[in-house]
C-alpha atoms as a PDB file:
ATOM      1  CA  UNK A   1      54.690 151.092  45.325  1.00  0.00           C
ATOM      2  CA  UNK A   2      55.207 148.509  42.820  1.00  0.00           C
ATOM      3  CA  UNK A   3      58.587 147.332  43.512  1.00  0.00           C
ATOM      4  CA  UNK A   4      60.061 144.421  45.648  1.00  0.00           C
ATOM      5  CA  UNK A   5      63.684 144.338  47.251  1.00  0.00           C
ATOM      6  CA  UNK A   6      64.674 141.893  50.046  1.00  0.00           C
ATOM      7  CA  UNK A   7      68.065 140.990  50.702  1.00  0.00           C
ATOM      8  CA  UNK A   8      68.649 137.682  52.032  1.00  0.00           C
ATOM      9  CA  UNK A   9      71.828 135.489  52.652  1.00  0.00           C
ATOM     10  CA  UNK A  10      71.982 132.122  50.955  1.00  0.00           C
ATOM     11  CA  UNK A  11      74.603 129.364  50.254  1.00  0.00           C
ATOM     12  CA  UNK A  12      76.720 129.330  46.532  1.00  0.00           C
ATOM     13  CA  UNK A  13      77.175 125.938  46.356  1.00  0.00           C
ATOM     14  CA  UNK A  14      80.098 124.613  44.264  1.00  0.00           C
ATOM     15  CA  UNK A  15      82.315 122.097  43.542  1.00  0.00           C
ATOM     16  CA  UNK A  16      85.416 124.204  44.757  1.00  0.00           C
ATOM     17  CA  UNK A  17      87.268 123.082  47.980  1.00  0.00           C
ATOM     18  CA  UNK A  18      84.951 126.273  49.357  1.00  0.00           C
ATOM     19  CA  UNK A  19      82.008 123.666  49.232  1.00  0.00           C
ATOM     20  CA  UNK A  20      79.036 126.299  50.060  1.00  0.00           C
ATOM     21  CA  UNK A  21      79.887 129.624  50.903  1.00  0.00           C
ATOM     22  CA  UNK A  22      77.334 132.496  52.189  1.00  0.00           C
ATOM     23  CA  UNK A  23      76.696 134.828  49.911  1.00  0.00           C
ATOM     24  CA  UNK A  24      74.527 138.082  49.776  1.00  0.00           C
ATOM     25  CA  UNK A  25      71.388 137.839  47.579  1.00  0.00           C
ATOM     26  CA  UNK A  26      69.164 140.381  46.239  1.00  0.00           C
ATOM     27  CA  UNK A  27      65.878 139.717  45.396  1.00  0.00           C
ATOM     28  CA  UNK A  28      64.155 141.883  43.562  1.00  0.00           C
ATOM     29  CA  UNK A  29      60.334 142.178  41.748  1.00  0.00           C
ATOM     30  CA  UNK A  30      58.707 144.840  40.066  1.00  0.00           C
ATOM     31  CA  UNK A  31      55.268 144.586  39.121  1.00  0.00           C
ATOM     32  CA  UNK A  32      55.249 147.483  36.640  1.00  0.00           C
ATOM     33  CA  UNK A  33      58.470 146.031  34.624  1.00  0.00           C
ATOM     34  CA  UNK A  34      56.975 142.359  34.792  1.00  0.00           C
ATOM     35  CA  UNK A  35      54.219 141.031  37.171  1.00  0.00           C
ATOM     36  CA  UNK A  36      55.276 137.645  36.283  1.00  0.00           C
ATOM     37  CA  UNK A  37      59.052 137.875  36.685  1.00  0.00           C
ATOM     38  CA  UNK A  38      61.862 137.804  39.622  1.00  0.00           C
ATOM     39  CA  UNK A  39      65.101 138.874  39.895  1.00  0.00           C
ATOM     40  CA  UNK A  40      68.111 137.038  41.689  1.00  0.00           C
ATOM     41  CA  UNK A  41      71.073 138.928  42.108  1.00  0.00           C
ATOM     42  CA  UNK A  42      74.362 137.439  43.136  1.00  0.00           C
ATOM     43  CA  UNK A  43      77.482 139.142  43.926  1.00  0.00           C
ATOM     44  CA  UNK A  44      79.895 139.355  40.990  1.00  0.00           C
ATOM     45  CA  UNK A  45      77.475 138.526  38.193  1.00  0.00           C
ATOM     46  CA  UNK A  46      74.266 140.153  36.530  1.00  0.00           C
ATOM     47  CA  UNK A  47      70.890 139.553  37.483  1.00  0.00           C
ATOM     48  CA  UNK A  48      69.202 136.293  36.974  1.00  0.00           C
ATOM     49  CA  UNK A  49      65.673 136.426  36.135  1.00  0.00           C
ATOM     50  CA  UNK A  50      62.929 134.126  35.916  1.00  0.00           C
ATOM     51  CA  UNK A  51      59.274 133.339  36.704  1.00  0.00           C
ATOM     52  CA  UNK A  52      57.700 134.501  39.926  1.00  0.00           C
ATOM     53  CA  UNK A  53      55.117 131.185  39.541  1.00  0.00           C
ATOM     54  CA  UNK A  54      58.384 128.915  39.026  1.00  0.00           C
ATOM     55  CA  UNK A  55      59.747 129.952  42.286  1.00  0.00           C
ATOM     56  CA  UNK A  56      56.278 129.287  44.308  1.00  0.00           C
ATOM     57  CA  UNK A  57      56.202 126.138  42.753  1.00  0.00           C
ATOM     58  CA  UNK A  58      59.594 125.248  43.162  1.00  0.00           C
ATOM     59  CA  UNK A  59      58.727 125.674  47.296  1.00  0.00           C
ATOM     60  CA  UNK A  60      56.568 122.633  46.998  1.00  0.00           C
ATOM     61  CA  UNK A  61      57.957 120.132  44.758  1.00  0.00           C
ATOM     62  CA  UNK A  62      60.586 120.108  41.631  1.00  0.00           C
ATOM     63  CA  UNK A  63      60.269 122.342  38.798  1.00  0.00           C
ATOM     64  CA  UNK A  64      61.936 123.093  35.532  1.00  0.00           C
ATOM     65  CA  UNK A  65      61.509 125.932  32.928  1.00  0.00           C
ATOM     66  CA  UNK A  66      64.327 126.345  30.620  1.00  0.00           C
ATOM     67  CA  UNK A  67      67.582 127.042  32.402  1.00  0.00           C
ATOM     68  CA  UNK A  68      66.176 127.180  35.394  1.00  0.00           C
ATOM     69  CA  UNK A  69      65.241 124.755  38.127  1.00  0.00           C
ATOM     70  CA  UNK A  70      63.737 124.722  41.588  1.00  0.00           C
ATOM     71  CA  UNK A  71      63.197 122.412  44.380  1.00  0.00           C
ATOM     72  CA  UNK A  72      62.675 122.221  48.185  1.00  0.00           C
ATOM     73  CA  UNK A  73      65.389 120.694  50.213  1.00  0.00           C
ATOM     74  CA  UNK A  74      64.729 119.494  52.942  1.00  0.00           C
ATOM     75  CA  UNK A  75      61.953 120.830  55.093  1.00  0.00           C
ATOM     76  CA  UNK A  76      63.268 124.501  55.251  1.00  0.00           C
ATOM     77  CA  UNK A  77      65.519 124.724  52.349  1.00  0.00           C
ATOM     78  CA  UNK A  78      64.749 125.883  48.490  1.00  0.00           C
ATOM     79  CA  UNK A  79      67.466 125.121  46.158  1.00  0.00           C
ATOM     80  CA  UNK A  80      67.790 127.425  42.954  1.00  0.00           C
ATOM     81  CA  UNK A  81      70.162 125.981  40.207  1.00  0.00           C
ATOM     82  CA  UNK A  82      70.845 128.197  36.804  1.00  0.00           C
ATOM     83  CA  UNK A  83      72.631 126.330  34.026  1.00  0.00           C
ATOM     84  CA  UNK A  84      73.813 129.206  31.589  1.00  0.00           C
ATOM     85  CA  UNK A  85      76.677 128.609  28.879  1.00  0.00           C
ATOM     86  CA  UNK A  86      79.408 129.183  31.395  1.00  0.00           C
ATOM     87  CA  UNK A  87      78.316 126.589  33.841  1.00  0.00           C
ATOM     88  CA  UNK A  88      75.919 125.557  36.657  1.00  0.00           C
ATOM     89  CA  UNK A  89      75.241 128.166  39.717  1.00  0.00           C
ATOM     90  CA  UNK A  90      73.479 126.453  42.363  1.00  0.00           C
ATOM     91  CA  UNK A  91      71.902 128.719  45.545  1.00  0.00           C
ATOM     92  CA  UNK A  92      70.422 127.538  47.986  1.00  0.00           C
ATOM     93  CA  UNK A  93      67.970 129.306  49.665  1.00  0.00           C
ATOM     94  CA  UNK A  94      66.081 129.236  53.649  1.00  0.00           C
ATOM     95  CA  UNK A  95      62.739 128.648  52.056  1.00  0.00           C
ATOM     96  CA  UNK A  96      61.296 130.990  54.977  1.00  0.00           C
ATOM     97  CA  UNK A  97      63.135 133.951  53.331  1.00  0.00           C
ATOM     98  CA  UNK A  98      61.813 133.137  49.902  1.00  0.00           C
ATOM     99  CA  UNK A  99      58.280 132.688  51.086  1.00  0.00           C
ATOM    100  CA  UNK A 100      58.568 136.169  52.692  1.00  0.00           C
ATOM    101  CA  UNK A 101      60.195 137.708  49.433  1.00  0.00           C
ATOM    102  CA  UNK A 102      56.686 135.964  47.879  1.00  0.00           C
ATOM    103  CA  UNK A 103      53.987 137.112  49.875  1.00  0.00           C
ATOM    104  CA  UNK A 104      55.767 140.612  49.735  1.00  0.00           C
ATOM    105  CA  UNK A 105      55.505 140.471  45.602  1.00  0.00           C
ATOM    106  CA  UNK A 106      51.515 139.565  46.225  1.00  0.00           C
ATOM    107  CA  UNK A 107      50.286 142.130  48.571  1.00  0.00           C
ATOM    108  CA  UNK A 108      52.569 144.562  45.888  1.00  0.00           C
ATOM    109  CA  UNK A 109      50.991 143.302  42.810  1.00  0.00           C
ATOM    110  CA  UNK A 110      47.330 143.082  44.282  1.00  0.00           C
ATOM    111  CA  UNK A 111      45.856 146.426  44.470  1.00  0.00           C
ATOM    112  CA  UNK A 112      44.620 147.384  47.802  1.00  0.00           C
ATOM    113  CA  UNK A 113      40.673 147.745  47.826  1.00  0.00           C
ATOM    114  CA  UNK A 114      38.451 149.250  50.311  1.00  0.00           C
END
């Protein structure tokens, strides 16, 4: 098996009188499409996708590639902010849920020896 899915529940943060509302989020990784990519799927839109090493970096300390950008918040949050031509989507994430979405991608992507 070379594929990834964990569904999680995370906050859409906006600027809305909602404030942050929980959301459903799919993550998704597939080390035969991209060993170096994730997927972030959020209701009503298409996938999001971006590097696998940006998020695990983004657990620890702030990080930017491109569009996207990643920092902890807090001791047990992860915040994960897109800016695409339509505006800013900002999720925020328990980081427990991402590093368990992680460690599932590794143990997928490293073959098994024995």
């Amino acid at each position: 098996m070379s594929a990834v899915e964990q569904y999680a529940r995370a906050h859409l943060v906006t600027d809305s009188s909602e404030g942050h509302r929980a959301v459903p989020v799919i993550l998704h990784y597939d080390a035969e499409a991209d060993p170096h990519a994730v997927r972030i799927g959020l209701p009503g839109s298409p996938h999001r996708v971006f590097s696998r090493q940006l998020l695990e970096r983004g657990l620890r300390a702030p990080v930017t590639s491109g569009n996207v950008h990643v920092w902890p918040c807090g001791r047990v949050q992860t915040v994960v902010e897109f800016h695409e031509a339509d505006g800013v989507t900002v999720v925020q994430f328990d980081a427990s849920a991402l590093i368990r979405f992680l460690r599932r991608t590794h143990a997928t992507a490293t073959p098994v020896t024995h």
